[in-house]
Protein backbone atom coordinates (compact mmCIF):
# COMPACT_ATOMS: atom_id res chain seq x y z
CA UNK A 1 -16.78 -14.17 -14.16
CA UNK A 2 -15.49 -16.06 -16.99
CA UNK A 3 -11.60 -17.59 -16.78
CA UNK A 4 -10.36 -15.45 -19.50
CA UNK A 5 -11.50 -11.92 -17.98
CA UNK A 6 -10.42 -13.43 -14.45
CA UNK A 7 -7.04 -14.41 -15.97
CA UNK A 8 -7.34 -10.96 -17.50
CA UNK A 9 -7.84 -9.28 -14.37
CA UNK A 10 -4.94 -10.89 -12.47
CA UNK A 11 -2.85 -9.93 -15.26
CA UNK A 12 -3.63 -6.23 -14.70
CA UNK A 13 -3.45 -6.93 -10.71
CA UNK A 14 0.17 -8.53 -11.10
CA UNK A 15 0.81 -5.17 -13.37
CA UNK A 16 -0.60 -2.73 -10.73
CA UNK A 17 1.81 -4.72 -8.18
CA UNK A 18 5.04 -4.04 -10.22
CA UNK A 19 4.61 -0.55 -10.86
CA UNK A 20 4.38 -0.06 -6.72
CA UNK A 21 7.72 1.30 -7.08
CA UNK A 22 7.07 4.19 -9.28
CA UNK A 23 5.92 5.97 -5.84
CA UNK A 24 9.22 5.81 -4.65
CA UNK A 25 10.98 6.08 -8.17
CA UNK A 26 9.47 9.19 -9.20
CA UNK A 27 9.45 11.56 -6.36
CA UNK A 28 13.13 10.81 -6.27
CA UNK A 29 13.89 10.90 -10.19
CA UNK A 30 12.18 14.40 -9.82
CA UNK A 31 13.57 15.47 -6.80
CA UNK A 32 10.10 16.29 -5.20
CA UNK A 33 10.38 15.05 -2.30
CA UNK A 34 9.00 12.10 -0.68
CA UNK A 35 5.93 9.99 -2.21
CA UNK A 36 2.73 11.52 -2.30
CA UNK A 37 0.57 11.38 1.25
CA UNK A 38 3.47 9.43 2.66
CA UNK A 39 4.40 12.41 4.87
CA UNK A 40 5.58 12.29 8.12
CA UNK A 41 4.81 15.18 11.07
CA UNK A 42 7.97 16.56 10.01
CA UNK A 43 7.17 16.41 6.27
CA UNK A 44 3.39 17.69 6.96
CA UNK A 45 4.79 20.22 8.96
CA UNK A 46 6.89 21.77 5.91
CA UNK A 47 4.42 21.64 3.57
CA UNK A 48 1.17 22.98 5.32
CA UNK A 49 3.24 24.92 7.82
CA UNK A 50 1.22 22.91 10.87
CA UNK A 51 0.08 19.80 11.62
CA UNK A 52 -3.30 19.03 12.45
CA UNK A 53 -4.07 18.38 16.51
CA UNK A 54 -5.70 14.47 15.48
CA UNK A 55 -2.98 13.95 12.99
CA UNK A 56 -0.73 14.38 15.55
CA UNK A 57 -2.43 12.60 18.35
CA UNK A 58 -2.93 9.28 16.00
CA UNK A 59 0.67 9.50 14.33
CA UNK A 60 1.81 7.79 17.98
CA UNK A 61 -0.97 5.30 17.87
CA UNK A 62 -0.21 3.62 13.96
CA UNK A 63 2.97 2.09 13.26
CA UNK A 64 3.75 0.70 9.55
CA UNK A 65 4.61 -2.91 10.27
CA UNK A 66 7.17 -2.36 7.58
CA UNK A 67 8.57 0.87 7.96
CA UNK A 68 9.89 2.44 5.06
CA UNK A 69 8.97 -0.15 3.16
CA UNK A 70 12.32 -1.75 4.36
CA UNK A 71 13.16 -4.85 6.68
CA UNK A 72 15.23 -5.73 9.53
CA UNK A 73 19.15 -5.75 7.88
CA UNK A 74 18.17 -4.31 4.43
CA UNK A 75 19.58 -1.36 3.15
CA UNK A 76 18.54 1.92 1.01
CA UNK A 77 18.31 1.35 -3.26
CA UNK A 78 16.69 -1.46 -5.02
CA UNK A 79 15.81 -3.80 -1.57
CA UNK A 80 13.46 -0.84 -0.36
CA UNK A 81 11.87 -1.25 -3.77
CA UNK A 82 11.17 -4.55 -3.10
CA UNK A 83 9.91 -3.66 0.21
CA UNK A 84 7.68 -1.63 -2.13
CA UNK A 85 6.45 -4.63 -4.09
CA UNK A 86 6.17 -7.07 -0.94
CA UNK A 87 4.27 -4.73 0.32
CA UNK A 88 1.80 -4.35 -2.48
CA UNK A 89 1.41 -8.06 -2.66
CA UNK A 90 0.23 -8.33 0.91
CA UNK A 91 -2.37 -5.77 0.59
CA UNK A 92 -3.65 -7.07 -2.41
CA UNK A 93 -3.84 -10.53 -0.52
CA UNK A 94 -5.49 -8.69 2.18
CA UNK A 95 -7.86 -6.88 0.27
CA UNK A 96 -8.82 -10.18 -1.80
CA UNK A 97 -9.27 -12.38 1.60
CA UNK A 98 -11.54 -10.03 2.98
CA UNK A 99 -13.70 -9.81 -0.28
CA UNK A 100 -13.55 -13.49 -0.51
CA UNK A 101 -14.63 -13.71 3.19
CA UNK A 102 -17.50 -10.87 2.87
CA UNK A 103 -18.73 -12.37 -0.14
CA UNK A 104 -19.25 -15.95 1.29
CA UNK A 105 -20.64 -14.61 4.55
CA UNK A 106 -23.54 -12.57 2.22
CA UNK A 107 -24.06 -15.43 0.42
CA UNK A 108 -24.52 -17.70 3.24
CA UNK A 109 -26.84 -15.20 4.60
CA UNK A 110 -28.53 -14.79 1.47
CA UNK A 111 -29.37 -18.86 1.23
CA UNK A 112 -26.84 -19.24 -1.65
CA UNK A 113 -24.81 -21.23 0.29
């Protein structure tokens, strides 16, 4: 890929990364509620009127390692917002390390090393 559509690409990326907040922004602006698949058991509950038996049994098993999108001594507003955006970063790091990792592994197994 050539440097401009790479630069081009990050540019979009960074974009994509700052509008992470909008899930929290616009539920609330529109008073619907909280962000879209984001539901707890309680929250599932109310909206499908049950909960699914393995939705239950694996909502015990997965904790968010940032819950709420909040850290230890932050409070409710803007900060969670951030949350929001830290948050975005890291799985976009994530998501790029792993490519980067899968790629080179298929190309070492390919010969292309």
């Amino acid at each position: 890929m050539k440097g401009s559509k790479l630069k081009k690409l990050w540019i979009g990326i960074g974009l994509l990364i700052l509008l992470t907040p909008l899930g929290l922004i616009l539920p609330e602006l529109f008073r619907s509620g909280g962000a879209w698949g984001e539901w707890g058991i309680d929250e599932l509950k109310r909206i499908a009127g049950y909960v699914p038996l393995g939705f239950k049994k694996l909502s015990e098993f997965w904790k968010a390692p940032i819950h709420d999108y909040t850290f230890v001594g932050w409070d409710a507003g803007m900060k969670s917002y951030m949350g929001y955006i830290i948050s975005g970063v890291i799985g976009v790091a994530l998501v790029v390390g792993i490519s980067i990792l899968v790629g080179r592994l298929l190309a070492r197994k390919n010969g292309n090393s």
